[in-house]
PDB file of N, CA and C in Angstrom:
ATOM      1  N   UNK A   1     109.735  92.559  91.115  1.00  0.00           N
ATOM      2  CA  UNK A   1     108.756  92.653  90.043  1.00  0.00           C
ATOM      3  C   UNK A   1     107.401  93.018  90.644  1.00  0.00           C
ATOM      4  N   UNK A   2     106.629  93.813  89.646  1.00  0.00           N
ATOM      5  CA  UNK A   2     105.405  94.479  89.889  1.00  0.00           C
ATOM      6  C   UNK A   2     104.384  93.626  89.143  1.00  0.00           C
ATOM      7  N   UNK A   3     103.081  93.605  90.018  1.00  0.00           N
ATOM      8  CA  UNK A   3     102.344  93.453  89.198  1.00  0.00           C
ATOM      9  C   UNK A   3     101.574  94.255  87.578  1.00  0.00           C
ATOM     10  N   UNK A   4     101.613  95.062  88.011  1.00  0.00           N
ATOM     11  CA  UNK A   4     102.042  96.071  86.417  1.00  0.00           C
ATOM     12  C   UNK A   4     103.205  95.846  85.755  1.00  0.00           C
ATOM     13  N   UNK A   5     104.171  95.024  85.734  1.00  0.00           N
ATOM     14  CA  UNK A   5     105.075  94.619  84.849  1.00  0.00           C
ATOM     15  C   UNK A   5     104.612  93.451  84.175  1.00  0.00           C
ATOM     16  N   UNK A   6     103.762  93.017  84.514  1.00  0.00           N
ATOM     17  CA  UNK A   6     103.237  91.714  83.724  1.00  0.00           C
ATOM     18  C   UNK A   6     102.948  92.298  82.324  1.00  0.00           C
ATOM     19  N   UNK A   7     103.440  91.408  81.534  1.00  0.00           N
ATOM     20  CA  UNK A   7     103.351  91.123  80.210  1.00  0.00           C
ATOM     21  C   UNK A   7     101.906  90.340  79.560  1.00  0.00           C
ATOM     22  N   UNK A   8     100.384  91.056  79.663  1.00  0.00           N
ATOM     23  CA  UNK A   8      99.692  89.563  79.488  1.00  0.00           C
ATOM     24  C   UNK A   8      99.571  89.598  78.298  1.00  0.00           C
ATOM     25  N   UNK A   9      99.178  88.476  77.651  1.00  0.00           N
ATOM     26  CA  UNK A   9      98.866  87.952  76.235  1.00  0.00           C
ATOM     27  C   UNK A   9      97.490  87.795  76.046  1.00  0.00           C
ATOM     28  N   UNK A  10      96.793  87.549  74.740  1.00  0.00           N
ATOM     29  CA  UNK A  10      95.495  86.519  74.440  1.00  0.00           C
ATOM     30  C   UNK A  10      96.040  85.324  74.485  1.00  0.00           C
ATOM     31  N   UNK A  11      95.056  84.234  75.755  1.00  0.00           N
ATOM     32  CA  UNK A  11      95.574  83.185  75.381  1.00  0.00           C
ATOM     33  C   UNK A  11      94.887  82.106  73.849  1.00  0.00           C
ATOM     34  N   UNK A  12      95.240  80.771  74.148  1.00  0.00           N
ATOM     35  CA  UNK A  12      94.196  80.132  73.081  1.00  0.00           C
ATOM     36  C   UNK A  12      93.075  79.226  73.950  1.00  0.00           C
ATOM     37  N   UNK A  13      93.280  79.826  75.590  1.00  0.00           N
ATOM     38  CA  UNK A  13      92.328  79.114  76.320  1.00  0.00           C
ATOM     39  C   UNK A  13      91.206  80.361  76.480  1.00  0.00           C
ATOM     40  N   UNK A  14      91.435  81.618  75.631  1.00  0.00           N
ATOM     41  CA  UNK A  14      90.088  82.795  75.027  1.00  0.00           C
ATOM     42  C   UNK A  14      90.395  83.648  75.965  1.00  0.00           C
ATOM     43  N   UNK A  15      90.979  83.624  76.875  1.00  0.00           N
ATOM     44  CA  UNK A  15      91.519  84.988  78.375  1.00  0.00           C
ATOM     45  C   UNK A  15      92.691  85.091  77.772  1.00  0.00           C
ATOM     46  N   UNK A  16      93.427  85.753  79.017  1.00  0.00           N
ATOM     47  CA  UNK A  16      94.130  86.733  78.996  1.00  0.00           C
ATOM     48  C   UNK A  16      95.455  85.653  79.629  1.00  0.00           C
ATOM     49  N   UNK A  17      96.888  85.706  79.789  1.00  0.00           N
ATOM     50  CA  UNK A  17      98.006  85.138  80.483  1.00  0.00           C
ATOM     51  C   UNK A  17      99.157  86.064  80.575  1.00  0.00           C
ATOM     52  N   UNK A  18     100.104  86.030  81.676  1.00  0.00           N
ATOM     53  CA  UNK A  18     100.987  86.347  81.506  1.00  0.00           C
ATOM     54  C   UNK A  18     102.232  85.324  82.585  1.00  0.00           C
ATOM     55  N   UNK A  19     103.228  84.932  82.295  1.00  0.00           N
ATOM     56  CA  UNK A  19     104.424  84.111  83.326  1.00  0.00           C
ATOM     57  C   UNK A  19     105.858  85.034  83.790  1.00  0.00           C
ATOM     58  N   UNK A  20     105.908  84.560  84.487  1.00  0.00           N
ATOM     59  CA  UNK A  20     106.873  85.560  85.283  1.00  0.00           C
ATOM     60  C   UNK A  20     108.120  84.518  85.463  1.00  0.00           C
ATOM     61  N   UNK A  21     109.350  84.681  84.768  1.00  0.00           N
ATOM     62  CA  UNK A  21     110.500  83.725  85.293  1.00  0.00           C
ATOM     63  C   UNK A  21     111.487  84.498  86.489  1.00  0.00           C
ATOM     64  N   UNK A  22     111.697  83.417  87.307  1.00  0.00           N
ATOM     65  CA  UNK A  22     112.867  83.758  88.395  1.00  0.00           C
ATOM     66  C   UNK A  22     113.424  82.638  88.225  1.00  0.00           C
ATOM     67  N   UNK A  23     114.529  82.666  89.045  1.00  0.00           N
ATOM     68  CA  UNK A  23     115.847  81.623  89.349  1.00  0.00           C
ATOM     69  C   UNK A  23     115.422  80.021  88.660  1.00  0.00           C
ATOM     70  N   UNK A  24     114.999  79.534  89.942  1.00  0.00           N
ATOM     71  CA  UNK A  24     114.260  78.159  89.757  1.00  0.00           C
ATOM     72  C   UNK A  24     112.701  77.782  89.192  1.00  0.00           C
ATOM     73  N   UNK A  25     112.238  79.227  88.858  1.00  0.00           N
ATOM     74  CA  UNK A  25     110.704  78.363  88.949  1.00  0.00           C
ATOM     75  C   UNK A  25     109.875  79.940  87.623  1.00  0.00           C
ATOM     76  N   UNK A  26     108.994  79.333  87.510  1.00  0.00           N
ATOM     77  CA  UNK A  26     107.985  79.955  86.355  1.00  0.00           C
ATOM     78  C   UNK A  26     106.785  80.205  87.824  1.00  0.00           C
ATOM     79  N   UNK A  27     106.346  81.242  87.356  1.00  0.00           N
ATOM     80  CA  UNK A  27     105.025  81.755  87.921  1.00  0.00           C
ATOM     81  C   UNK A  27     104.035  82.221  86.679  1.00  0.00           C
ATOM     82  N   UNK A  28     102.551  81.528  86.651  1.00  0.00           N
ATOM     83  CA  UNK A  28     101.700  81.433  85.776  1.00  0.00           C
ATOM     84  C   UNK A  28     100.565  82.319  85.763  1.00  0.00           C
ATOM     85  N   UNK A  29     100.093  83.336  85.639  1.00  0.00           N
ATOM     86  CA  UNK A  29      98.930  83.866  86.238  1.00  0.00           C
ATOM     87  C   UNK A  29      97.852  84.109  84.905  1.00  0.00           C
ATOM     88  N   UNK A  30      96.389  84.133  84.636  1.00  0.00           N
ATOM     89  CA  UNK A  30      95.995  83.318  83.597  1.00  0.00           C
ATOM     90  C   UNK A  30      94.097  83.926  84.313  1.00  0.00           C
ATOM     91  N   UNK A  31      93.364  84.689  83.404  1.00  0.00           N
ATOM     92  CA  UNK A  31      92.227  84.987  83.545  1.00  0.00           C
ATOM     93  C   UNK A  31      91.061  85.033  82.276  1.00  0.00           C
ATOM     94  N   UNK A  32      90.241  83.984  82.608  1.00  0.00           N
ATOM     95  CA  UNK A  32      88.925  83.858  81.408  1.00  0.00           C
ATOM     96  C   UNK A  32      88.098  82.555  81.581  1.00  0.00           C
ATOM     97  N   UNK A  33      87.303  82.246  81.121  1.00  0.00           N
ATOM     98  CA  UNK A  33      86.346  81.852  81.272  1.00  0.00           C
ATOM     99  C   UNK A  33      86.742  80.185  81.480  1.00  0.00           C
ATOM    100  N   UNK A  34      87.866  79.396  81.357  1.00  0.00           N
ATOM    101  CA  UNK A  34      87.781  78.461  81.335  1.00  0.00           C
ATOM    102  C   UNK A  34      89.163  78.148  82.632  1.00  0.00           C
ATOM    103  N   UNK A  35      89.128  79.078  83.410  1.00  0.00           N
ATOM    104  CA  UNK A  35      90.037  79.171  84.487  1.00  0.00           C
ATOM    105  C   UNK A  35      89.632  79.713  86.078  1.00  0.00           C
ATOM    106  N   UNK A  36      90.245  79.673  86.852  1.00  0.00           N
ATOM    107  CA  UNK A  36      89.293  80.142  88.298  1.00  0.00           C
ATOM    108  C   UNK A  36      90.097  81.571  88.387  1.00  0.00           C
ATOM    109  N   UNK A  37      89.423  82.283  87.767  1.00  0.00           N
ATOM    110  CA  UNK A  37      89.347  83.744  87.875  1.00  0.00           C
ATOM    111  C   UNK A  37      88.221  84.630  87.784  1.00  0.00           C
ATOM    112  N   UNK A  38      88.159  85.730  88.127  1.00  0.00           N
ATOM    113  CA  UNK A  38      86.912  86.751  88.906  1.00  0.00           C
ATOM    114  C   UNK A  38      87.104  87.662  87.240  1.00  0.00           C
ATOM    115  N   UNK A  39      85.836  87.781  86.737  1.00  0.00           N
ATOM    116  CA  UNK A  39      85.113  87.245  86.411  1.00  0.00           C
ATOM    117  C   UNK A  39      85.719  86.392  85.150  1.00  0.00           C
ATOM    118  N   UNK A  40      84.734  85.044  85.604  1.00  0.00           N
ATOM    119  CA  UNK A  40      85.082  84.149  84.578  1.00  0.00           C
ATOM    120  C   UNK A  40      84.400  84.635  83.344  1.00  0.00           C
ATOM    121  N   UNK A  41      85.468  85.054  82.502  1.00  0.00           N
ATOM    122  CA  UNK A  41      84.804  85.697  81.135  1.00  0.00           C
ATOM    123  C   UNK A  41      86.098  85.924  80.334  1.00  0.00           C
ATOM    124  N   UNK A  42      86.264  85.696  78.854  1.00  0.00           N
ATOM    125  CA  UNK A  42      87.251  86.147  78.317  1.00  0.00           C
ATOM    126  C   UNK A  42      87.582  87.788  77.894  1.00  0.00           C
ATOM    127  N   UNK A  43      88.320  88.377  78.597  1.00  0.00           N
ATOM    128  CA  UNK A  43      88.422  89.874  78.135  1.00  0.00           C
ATOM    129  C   UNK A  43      89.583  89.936  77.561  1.00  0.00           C
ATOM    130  N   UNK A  44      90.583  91.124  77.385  1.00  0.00           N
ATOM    131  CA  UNK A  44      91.367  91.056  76.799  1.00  0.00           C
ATOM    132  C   UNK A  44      92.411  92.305  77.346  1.00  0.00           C
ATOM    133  N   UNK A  45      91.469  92.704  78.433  1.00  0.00           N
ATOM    134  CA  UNK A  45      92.421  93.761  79.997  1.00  0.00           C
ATOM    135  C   UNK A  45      92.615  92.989  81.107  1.00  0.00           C
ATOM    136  N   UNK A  46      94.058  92.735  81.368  1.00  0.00           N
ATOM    137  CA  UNK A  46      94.259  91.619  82.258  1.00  0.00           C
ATOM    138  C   UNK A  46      93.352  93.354  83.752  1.00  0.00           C
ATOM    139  N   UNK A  47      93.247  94.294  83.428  1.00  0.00           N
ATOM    140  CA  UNK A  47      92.859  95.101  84.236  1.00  0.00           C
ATOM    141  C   UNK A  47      91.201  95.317  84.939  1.00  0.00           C
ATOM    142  N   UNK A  48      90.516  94.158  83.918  1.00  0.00           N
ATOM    143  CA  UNK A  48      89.152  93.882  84.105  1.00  0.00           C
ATOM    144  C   UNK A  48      89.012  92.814  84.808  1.00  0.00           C
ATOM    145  N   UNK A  49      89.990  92.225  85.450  1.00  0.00           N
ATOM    146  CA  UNK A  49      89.901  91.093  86.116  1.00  0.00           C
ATOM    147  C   UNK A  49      90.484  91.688  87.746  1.00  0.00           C
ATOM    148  N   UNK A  50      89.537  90.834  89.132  1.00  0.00           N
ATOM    149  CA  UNK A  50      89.769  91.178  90.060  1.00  0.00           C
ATOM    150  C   UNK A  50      91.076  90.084  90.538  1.00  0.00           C
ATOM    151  N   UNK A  51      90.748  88.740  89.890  1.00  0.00           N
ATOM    152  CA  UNK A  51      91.603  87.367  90.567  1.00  0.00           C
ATOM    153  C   UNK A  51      91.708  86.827  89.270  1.00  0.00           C
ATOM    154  N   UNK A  52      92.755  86.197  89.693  1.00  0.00           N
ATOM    155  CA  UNK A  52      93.232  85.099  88.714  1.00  0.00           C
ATOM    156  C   UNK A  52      93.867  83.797  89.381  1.00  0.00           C
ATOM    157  N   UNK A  53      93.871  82.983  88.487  1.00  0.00           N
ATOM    158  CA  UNK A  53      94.395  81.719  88.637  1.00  0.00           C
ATOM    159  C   UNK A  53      95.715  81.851  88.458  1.00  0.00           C
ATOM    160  N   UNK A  54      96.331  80.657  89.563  1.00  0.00           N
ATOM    161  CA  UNK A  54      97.968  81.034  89.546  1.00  0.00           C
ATOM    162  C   UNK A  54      98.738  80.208  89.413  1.00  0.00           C
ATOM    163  N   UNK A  55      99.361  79.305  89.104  1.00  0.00           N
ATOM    164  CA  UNK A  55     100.378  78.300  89.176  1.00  0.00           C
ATOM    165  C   UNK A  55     101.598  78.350  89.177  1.00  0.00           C
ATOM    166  N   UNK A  56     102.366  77.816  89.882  1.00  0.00           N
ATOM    167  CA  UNK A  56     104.381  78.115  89.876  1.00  0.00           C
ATOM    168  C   UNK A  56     104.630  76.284  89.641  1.00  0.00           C
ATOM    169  N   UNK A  57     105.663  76.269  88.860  1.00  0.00           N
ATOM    170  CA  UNK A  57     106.403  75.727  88.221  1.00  0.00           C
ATOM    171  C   UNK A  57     107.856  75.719  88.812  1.00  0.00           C
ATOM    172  N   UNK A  58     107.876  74.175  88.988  1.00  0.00           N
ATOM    173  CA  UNK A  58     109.391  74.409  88.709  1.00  0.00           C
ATOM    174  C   UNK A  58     110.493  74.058  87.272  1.00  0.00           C
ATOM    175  N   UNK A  59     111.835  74.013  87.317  1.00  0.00           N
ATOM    176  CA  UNK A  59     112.320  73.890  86.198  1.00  0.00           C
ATOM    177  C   UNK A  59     112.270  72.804  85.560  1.00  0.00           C
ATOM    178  N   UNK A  60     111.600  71.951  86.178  1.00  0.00           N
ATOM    179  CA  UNK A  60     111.265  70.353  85.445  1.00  0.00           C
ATOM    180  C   UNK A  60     109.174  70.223  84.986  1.00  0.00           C
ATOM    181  N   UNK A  61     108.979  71.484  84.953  1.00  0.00           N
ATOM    182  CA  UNK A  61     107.794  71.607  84.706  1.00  0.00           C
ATOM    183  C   UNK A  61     106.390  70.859  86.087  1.00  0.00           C
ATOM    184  N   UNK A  62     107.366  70.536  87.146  1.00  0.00           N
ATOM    185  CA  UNK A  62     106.521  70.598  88.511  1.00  0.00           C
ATOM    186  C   UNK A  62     105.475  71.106  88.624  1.00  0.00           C
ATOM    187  N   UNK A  63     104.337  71.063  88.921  1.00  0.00           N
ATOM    188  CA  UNK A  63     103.864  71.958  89.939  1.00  0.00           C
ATOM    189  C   UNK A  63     104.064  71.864  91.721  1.00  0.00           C
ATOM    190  N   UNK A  64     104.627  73.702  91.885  1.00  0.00           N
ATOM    191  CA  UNK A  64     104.799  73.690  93.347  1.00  0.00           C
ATOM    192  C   UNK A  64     104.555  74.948  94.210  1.00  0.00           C
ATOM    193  N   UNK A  65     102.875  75.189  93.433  1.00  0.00           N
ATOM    194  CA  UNK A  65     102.023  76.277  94.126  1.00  0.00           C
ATOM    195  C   UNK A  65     101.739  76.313  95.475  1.00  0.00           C
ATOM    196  N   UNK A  66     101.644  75.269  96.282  1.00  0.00           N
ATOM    197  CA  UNK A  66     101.333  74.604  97.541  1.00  0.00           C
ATOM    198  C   UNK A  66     102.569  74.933  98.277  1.00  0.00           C
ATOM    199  N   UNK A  67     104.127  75.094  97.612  1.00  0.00           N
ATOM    200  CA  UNK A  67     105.428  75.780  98.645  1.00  0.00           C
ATOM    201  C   UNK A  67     105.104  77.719  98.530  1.00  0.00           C
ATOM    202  N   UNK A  68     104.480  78.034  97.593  1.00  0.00           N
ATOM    203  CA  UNK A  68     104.303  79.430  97.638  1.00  0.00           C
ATOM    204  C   UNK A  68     102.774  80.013  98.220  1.00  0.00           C
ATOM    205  N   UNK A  69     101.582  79.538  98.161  1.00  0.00           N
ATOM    206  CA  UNK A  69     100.523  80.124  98.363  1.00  0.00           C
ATOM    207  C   UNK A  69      99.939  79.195  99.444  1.00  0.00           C
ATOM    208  N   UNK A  70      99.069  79.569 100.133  1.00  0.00           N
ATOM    209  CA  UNK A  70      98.554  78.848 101.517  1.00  0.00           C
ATOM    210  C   UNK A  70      97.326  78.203 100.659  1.00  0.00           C
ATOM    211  N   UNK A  71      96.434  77.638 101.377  1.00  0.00           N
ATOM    212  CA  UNK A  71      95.636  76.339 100.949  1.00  0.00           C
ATOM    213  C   UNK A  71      95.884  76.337  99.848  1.00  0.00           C
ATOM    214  N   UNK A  72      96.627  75.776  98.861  1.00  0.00           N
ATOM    215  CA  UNK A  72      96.992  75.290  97.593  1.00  0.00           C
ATOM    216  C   UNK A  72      97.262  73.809  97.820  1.00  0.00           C
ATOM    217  N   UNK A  73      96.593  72.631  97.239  1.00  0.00           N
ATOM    218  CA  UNK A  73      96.681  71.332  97.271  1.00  0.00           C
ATOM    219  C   UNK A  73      98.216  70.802  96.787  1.00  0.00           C
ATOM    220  N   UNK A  74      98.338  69.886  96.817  1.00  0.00           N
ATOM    221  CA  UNK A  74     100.124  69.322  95.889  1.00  0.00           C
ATOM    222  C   UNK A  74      99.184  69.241  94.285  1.00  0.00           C
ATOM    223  N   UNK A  75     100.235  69.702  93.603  1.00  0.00           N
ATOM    224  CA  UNK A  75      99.879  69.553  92.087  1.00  0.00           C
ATOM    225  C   UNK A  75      98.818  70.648  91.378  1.00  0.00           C
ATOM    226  N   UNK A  76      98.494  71.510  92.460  1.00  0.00           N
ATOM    227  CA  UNK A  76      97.125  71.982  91.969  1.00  0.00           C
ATOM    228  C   UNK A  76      97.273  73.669  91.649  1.00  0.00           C
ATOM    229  N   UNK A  77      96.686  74.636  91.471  1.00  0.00           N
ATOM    230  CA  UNK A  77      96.848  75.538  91.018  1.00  0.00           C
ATOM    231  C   UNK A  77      96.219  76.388  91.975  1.00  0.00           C
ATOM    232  N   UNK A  78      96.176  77.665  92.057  1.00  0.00           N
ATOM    233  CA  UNK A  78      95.743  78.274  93.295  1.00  0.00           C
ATOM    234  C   UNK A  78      94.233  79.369  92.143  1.00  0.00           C
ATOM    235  N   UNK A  79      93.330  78.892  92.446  1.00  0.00           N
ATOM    236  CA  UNK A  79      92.145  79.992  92.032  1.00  0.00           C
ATOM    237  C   UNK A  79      91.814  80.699  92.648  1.00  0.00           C
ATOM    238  N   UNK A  80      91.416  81.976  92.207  1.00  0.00           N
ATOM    239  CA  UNK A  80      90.251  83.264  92.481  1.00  0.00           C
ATOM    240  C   UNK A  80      91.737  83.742  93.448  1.00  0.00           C
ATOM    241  N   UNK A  81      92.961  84.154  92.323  1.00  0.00           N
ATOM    242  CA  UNK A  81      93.652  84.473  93.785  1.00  0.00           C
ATOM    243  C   UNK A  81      94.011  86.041  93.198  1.00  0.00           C
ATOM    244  N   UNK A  82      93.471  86.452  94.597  1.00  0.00           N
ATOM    245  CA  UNK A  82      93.587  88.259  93.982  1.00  0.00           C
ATOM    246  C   UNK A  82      94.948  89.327  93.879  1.00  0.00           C
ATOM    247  N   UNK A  83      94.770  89.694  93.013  1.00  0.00           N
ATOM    248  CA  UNK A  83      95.685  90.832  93.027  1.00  0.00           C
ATOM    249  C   UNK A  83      96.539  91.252  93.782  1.00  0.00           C
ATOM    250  N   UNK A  84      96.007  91.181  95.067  1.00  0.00           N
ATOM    251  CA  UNK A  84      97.283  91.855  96.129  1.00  0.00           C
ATOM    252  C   UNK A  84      97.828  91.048  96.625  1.00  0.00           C
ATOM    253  N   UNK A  85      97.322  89.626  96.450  1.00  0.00           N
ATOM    254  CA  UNK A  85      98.066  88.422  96.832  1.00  0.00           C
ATOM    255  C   UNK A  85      99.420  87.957  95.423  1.00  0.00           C
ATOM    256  N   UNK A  86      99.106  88.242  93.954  1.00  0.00           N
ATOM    257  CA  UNK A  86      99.916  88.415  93.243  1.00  0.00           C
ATOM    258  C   UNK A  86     101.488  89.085  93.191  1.00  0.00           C
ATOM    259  N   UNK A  87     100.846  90.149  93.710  1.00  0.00           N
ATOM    260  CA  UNK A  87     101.298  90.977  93.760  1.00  0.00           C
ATOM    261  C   UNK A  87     102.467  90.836  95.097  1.00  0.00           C
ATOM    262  N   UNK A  88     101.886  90.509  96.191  1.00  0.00           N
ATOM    263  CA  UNK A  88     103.009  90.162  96.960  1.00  0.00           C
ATOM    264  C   UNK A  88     103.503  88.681  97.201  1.00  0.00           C
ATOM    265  N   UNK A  89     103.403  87.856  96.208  1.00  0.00           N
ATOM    266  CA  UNK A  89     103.878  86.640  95.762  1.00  0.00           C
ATOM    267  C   UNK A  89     105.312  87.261  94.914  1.00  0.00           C
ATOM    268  N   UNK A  90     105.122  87.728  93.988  1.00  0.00           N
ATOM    269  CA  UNK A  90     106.215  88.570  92.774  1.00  0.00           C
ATOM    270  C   UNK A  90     107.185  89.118  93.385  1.00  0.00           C
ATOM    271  N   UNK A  91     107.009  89.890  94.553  1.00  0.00           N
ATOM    272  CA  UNK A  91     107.540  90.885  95.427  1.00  0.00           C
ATOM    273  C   UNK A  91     108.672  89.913  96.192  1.00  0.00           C
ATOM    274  N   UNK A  92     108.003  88.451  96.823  1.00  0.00           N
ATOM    275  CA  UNK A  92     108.973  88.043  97.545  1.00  0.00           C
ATOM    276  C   UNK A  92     109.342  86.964  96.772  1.00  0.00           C
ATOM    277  N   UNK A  93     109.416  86.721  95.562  1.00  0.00           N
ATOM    278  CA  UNK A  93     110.199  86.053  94.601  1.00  0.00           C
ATOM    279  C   UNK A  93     111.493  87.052  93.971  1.00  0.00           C
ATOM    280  N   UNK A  94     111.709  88.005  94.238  1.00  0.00           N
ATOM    281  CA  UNK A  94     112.024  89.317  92.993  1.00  0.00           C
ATOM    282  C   UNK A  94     113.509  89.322  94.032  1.00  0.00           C
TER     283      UNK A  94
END
């Protein structure tokens, strides 16, 4: 999977979302003003955004961003995380 295959939505948190399912786990990626993404602002082009906020899930609704992305805390979500890091997160989930 590509990052241009993302599906994003309007969320009701006023940005933009889109989730990505594989095997075991949900991947969350999520940009606007009330999230740690570049620029914090609600738009409605996930393409006006440089970073986004990211979270993976597992199938019990876990969080387990911290087994996929480097400094990511336990439980916590990974911010301001850019594009090409998305992008090759998707790549080695796919």
């Amino acid at each position: 999977m590509k990052f241009k295959d993302l599906k994003f939505k309007k969320q009701t948190h006023g940005g933009v979302g889109a989730t990505a399912e594989f095997k075991d786990i949900t991947v969350s990626i999520q940009g606007g003003q009330f999230v740690y993404s570049t620029p914090r602002k609600d738009l409605l082009d996930s393409s006006q955004y440089t970073s986004f906020e990211v979270a993976i899930f597992d199938k019990e609704g876990r969080f387990i961003t911290e087994k996929f992305i480097e400094d990511c805390a336990d439980g916590e979500v990974s911010g301001w995380t850019p594009k090409e890091r998305i992008e090759q997160l998707l790549e080695d989930l796919s």
